[in-house]
C-alpha atoms as a PDB file:
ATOM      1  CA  UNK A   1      27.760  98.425  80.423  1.00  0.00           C
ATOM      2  CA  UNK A   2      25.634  97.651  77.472  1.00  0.00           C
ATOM      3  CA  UNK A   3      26.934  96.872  74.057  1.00  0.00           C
ATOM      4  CA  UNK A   4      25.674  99.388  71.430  1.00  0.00           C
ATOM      5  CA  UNK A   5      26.390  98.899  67.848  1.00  0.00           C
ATOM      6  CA  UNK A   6      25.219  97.187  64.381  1.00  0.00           C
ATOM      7  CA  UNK A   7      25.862  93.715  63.792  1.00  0.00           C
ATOM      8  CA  UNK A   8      28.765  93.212  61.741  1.00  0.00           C
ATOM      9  CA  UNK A   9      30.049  96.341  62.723  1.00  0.00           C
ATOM     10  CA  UNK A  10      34.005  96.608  63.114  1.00  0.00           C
ATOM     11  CA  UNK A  11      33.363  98.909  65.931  1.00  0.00           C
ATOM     12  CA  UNK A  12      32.137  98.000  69.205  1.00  0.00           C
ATOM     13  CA  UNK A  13      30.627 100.680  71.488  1.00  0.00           C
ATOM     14  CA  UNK A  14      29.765 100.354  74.873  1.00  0.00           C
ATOM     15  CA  UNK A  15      27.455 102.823  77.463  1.00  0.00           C
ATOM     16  CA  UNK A  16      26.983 102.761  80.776  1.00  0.00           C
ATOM     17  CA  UNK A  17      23.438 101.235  81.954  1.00  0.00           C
ATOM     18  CA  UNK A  18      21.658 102.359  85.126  1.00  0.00           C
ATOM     19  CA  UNK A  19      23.126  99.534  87.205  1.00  0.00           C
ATOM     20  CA  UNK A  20      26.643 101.755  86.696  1.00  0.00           C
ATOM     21  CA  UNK A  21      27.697 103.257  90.371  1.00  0.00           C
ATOM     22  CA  UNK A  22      28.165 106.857  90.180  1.00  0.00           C
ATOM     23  CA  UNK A  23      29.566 106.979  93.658  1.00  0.00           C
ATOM     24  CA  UNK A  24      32.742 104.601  93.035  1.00  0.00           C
ATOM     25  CA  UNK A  25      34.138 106.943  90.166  1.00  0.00           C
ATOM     26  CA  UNK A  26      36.577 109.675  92.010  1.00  0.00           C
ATOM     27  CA  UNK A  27      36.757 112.956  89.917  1.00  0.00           C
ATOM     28  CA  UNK A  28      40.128 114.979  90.691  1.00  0.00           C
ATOM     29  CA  UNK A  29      42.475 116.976  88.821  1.00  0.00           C
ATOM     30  CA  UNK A  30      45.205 116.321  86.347  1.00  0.00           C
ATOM     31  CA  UNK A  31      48.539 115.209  88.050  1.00  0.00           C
ATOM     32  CA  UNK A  32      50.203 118.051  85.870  1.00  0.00           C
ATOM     33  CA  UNK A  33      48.129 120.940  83.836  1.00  0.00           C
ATOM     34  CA  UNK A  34      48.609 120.409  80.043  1.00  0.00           C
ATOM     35  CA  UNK A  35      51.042 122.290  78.667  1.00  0.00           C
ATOM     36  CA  UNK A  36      53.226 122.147  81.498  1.00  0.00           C
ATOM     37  CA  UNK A  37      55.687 119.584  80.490  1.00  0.00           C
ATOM     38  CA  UNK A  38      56.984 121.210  77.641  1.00  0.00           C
ATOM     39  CA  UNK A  39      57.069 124.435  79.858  1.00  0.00           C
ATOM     40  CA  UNK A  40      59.898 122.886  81.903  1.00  0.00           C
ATOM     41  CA  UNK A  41      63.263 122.147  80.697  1.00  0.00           C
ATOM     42  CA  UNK A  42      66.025 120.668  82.983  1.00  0.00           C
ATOM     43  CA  UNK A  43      68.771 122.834  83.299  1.00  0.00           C
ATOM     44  CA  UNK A  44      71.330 120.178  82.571  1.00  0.00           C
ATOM     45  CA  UNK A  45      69.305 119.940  79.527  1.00  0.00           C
ATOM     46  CA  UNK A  46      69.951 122.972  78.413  1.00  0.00           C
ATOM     47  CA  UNK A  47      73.805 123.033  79.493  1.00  0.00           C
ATOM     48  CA  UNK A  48      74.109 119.893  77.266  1.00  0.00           C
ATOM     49  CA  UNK A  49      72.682 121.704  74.661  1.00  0.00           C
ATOM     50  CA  UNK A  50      75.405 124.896  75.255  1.00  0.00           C
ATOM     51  CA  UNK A  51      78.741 122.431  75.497  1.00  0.00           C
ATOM     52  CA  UNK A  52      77.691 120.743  72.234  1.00  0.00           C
ATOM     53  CA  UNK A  53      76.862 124.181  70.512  1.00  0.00           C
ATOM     54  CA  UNK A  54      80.855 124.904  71.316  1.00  0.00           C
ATOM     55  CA  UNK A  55      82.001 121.877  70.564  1.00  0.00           C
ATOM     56  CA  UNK A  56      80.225 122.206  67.198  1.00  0.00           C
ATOM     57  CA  UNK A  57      81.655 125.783  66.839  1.00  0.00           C
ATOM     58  CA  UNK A  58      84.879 124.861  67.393  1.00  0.00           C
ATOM     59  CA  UNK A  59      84.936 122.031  64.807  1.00  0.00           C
ATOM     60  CA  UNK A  60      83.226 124.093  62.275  1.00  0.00           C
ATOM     61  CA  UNK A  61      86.562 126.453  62.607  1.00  0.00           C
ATOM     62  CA  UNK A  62      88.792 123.352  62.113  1.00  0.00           C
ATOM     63  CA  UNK A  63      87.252 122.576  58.913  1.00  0.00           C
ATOM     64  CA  UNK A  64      87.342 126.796  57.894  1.00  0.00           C
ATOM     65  CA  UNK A  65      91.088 125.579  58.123  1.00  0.00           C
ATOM     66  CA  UNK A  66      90.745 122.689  56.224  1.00  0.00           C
ATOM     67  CA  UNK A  67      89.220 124.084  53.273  1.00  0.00           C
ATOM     68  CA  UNK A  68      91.244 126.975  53.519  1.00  0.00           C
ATOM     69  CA  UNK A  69      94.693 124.878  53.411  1.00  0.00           C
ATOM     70  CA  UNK A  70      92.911 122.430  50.865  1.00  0.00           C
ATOM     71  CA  UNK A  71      92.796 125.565  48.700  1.00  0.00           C
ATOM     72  CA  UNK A  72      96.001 126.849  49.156  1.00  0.00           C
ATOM     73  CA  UNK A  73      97.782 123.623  48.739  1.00  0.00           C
ATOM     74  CA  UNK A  74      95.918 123.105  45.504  1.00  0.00           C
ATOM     75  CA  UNK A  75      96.908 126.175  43.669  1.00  0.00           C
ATOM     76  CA  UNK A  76     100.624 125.897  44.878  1.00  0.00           C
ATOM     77  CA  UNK A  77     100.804 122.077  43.175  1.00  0.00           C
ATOM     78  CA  UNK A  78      97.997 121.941  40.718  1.00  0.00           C
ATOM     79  CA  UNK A  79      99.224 118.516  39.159  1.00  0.00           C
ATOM     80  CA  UNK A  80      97.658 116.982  42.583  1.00  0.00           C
ATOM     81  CA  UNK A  81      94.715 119.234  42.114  1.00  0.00           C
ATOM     82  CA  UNK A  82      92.229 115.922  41.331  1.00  0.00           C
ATOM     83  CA  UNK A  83      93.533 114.293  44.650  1.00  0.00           C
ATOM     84  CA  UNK A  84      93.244 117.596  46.636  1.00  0.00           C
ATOM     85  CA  UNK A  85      89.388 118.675  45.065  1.00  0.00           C
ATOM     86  CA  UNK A  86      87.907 115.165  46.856  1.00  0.00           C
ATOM     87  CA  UNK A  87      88.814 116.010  50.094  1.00  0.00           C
ATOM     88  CA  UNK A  88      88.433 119.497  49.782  1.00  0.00           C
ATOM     89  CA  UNK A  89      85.059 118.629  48.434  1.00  0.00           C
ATOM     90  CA  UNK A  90      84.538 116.173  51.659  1.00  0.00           C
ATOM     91  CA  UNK A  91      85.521 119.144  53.879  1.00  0.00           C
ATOM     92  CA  UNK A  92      82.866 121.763  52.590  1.00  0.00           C
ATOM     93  CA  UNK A  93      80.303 118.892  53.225  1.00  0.00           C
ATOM     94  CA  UNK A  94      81.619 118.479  56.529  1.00  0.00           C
ATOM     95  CA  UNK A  95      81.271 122.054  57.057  1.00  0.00           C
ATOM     96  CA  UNK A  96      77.656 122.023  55.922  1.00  0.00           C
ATOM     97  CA  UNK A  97      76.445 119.474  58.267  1.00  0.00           C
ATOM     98  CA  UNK A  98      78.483 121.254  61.045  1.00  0.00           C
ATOM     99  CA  UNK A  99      76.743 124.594  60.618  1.00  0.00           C
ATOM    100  CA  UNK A 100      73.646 122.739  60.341  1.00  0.00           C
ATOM    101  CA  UNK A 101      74.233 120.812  63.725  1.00  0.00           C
ATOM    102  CA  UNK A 102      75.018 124.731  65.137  1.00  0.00           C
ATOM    103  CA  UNK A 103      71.636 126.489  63.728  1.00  0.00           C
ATOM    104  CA  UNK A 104      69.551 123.302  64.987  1.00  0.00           C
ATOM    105  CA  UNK A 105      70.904 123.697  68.773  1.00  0.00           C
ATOM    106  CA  UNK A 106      71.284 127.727  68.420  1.00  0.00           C
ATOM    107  CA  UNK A 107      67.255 126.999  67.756  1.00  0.00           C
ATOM    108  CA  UNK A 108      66.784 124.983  70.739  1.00  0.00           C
ATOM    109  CA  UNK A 109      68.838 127.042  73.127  1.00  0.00           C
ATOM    110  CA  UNK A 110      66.559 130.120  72.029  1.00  0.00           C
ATOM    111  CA  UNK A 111      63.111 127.574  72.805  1.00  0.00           C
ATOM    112  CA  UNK A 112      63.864 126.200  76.542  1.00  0.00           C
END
């Protein structure tokens, strides 16, 4: 190999001279085709991906119940309305990162 390149340079290139043996390099084909990988999804993969989408499901119907007796609760005894509004207020951001967590797998279940 022969050093090609300006002095000072940052980058160094190299190219093969003539005294580089042709018949040592083996040519053969990819161990797996690009594209492939992404092609193939284990199938306990995708299970994983199902249980959690029901376990999210199921937790986003807790906190429906949550909110719902949050709400409830607050207009039966409104002088503990302040307490009740922060954790009703912690529940409906509960149930916006739930349903978040559920669209994000119901995406990946629909790509494998």
């Amino acid at each position: 190999m022969d050093k090609v390149g300006h002095a000072g340079s940052r980058t160094e290139t190299y190219r093969l001279n003539d005294s580089f043996n042709k018949g040592s390099v083996i040519i053969c084909k990819p161990h797996r085709p690009n594209g492939q990988a992404s092609e193939i999804v284990p199938a306990d993969f995708a299970i994983g991906l199902e249980d959690k989408l029901k376990a999210h499901r199921l937790e986003l119907l807790s906190t429906v119940g949550e909110i719902e007796e949050y709400e409830l609760i607050g207009s039966e005894t409104p002088q503990r309305r302040e307490h009740i509004q922060e954790l009703y207020n912690q529940a409906r951001d509960h149930y916006s990162k739930t349903l978040g967590r559920i669209r994000a797998l119901e995406s990946l279940i629909s790509h494998c």
